[in-house]
Protein backbone atom coordinates (compact mmCIF):
# COMPACT_ATOMS: atom_id res chain seq x y z
CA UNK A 1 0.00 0.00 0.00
CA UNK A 2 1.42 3.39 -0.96
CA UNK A 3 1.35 6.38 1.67
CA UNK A 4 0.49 9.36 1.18
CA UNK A 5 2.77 12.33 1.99
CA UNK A 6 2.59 15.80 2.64
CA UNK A 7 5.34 18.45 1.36
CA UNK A 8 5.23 21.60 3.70
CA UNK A 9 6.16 24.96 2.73
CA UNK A 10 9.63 24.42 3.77
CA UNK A 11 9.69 21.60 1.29
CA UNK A 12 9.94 18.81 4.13
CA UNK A 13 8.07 15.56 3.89
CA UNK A 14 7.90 13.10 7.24
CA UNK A 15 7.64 9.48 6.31
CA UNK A 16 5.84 7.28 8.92
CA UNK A 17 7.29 3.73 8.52
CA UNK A 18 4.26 1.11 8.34
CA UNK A 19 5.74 -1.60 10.50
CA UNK A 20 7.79 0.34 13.27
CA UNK A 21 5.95 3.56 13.06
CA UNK A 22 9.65 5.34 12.88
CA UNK A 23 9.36 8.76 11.32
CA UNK A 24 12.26 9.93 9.17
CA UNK A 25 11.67 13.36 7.67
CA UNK A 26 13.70 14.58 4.71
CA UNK A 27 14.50 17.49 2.14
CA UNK A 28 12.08 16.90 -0.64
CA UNK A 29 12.50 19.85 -2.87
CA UNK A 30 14.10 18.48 -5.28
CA UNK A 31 10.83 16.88 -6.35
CA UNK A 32 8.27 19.82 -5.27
CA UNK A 33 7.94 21.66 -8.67
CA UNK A 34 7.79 18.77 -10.61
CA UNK A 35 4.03 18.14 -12.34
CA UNK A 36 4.11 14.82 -12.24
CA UNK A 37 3.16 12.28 -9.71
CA UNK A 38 6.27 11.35 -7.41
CA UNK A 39 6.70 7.81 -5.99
CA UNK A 40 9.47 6.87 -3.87
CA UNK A 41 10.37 3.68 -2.46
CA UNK A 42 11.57 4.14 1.54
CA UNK A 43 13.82 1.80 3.55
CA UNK A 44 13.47 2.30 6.98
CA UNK A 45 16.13 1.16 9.95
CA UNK A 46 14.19 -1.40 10.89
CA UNK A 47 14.34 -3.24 7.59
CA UNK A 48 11.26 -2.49 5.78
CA UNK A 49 10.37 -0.96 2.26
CA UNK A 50 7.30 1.11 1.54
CA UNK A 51 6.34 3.58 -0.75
CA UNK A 52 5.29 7.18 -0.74
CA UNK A 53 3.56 9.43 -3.20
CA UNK A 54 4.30 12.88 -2.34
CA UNK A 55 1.47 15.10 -2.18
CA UNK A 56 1.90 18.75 -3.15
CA UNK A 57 -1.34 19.89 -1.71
CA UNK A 58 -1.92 22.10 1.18
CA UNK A 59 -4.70 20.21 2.72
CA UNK A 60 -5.34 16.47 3.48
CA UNK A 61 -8.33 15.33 0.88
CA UNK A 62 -10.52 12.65 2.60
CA UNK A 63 -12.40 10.83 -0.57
CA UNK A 64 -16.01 10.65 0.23
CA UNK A 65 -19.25 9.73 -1.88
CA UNK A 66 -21.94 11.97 0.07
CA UNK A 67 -25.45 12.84 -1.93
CA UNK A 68 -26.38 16.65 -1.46
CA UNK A 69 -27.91 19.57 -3.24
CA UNK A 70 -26.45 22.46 -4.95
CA UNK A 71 -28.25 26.04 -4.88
CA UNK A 72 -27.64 28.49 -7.91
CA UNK A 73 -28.93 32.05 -7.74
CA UNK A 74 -29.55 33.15 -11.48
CA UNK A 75 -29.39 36.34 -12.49
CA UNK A 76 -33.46 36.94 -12.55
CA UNK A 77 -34.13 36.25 -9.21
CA UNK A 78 -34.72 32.45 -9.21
CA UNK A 79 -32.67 29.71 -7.54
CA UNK A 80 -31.42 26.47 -9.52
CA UNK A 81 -31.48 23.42 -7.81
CA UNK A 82 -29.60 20.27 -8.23
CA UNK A 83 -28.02 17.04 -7.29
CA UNK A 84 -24.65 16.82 -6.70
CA UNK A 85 -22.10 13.98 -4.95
CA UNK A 86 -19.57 15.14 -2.84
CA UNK A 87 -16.27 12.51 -4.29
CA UNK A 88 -13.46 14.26 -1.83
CA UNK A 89 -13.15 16.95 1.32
CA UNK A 90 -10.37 19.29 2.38
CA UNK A 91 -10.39 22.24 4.94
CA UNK A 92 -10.57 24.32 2.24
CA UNK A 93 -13.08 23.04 -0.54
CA UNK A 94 -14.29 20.13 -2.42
CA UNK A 95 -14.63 18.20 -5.37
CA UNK A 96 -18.51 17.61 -6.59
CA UNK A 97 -19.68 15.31 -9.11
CA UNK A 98 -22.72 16.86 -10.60
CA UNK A 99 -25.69 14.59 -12.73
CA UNK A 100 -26.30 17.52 -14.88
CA UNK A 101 -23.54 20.00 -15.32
CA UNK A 102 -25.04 23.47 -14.81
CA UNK A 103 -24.25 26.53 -16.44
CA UNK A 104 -21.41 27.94 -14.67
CA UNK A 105 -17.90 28.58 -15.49
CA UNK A 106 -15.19 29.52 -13.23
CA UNK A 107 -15.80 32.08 -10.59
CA UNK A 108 -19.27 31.29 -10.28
CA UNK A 109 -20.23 31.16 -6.59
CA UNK A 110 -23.11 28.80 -5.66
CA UNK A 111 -24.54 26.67 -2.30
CA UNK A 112 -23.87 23.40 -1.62
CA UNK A 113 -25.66 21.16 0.84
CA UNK A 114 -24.81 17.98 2.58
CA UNK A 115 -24.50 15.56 5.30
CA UNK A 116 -21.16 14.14 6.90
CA UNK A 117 -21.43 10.28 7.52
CA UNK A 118 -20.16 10.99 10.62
CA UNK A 119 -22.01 9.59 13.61
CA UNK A 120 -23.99 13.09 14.12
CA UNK A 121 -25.07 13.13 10.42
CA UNK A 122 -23.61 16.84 10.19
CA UNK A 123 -25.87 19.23 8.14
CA UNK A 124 -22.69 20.74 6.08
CA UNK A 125 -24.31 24.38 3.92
CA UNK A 126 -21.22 26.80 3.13
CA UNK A 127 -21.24 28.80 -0.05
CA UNK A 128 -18.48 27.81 -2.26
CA UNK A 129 -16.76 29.70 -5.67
CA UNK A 130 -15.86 27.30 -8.88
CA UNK A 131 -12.05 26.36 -9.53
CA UNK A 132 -12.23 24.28 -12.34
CA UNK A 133 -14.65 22.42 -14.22
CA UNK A 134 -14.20 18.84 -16.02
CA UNK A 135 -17.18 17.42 -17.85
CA UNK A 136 -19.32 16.54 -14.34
CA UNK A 137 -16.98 17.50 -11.84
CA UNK A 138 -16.25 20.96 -10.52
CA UNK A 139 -13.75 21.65 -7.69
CA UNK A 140 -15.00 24.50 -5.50
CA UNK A 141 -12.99 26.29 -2.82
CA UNK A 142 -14.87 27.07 0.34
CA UNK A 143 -15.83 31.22 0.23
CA UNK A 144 -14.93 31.72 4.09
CA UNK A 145 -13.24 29.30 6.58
CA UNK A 146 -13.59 30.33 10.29
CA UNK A 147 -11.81 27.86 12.44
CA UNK A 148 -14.37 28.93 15.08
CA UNK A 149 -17.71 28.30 13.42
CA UNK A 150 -19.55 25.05 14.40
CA UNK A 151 -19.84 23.80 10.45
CA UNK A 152 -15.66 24.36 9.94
CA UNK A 153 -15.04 22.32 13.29
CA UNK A 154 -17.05 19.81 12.37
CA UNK A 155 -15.28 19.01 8.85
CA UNK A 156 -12.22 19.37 10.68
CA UNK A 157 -13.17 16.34 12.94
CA UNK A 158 -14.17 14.42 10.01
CA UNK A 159 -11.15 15.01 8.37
CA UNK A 160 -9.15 13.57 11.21
């Protein structure tokens, strides 16, 4: 099984050995710029190999499939509603997998609504802004994060 890694802004990366749960943390810049996927193969003191895809992104992604609704104010007034499926989660946005692509285009701020499959069944409603767009799926950055606010803790928990 291949871990994931993190690169920080200082270009580190800590590598968690499966087996011994040794951390060794190393210089990874070498690797940050590059646009392609980075595997690397790890020997740790204790004798076992793993590997590790670096991850260049600033926030753990937690894959999910959760149903919800999207809300779309249109320009006369009216509200758009539709289905969406929520495929990943980060602090700061997600990636939705729509059944019929609206019409949007990047920048477009809209509502999304859904429940966490945590144990409380978290009612999750934060306006979010388009990022990109790719035939059904849009990634959509969250329009305000407050570490504070009930809805922002609670993804944070579910996250972790």
């Amino acid at each position: 099984m291949t871990k994931k890694v993190f690169i920080t802004d200082k270009n580190m990366a800590t590598f968690v050995c499966p087996e011994c749960k040794a951390l060794k943390t190393a210089n990874v810049g070498k690797y940050a710029q590059l646009k392609k996927e980075i595997k690397l193969k790890i020997k740790c003191a204790c004798g076992i190999s793993y590997s590790a895809t670096l991850e260049r992104r600033r926030q753990y992604r937690k894959e999910t499939d959760l149903p919800g609704e999207y809300f779309l104010s249109l320009s006369d007034g009216k509200v758009r509603k539709g289905n969406l499926t929520v495929k990943d989660i980060s602090r700061e946005g997600l990636r939705i997998k729509v059944n019929v692509v609206p019409k949007v285009k990047v920048g477009t701020k809209f509502t999304v609504e859904f429940c966490l499959d945590d144990k409380q069944k978290t009612l999750i409603k934060k306006d979010v802004i388009i990022r990109w767009i790719s035939g059904h799926f849009i990634g959509a950055e969250f329009c305000s994060i407050d570490p504070s606010s009930p809805i922002d803790k609670a993804i944070g928990f579910y996250l972790f």
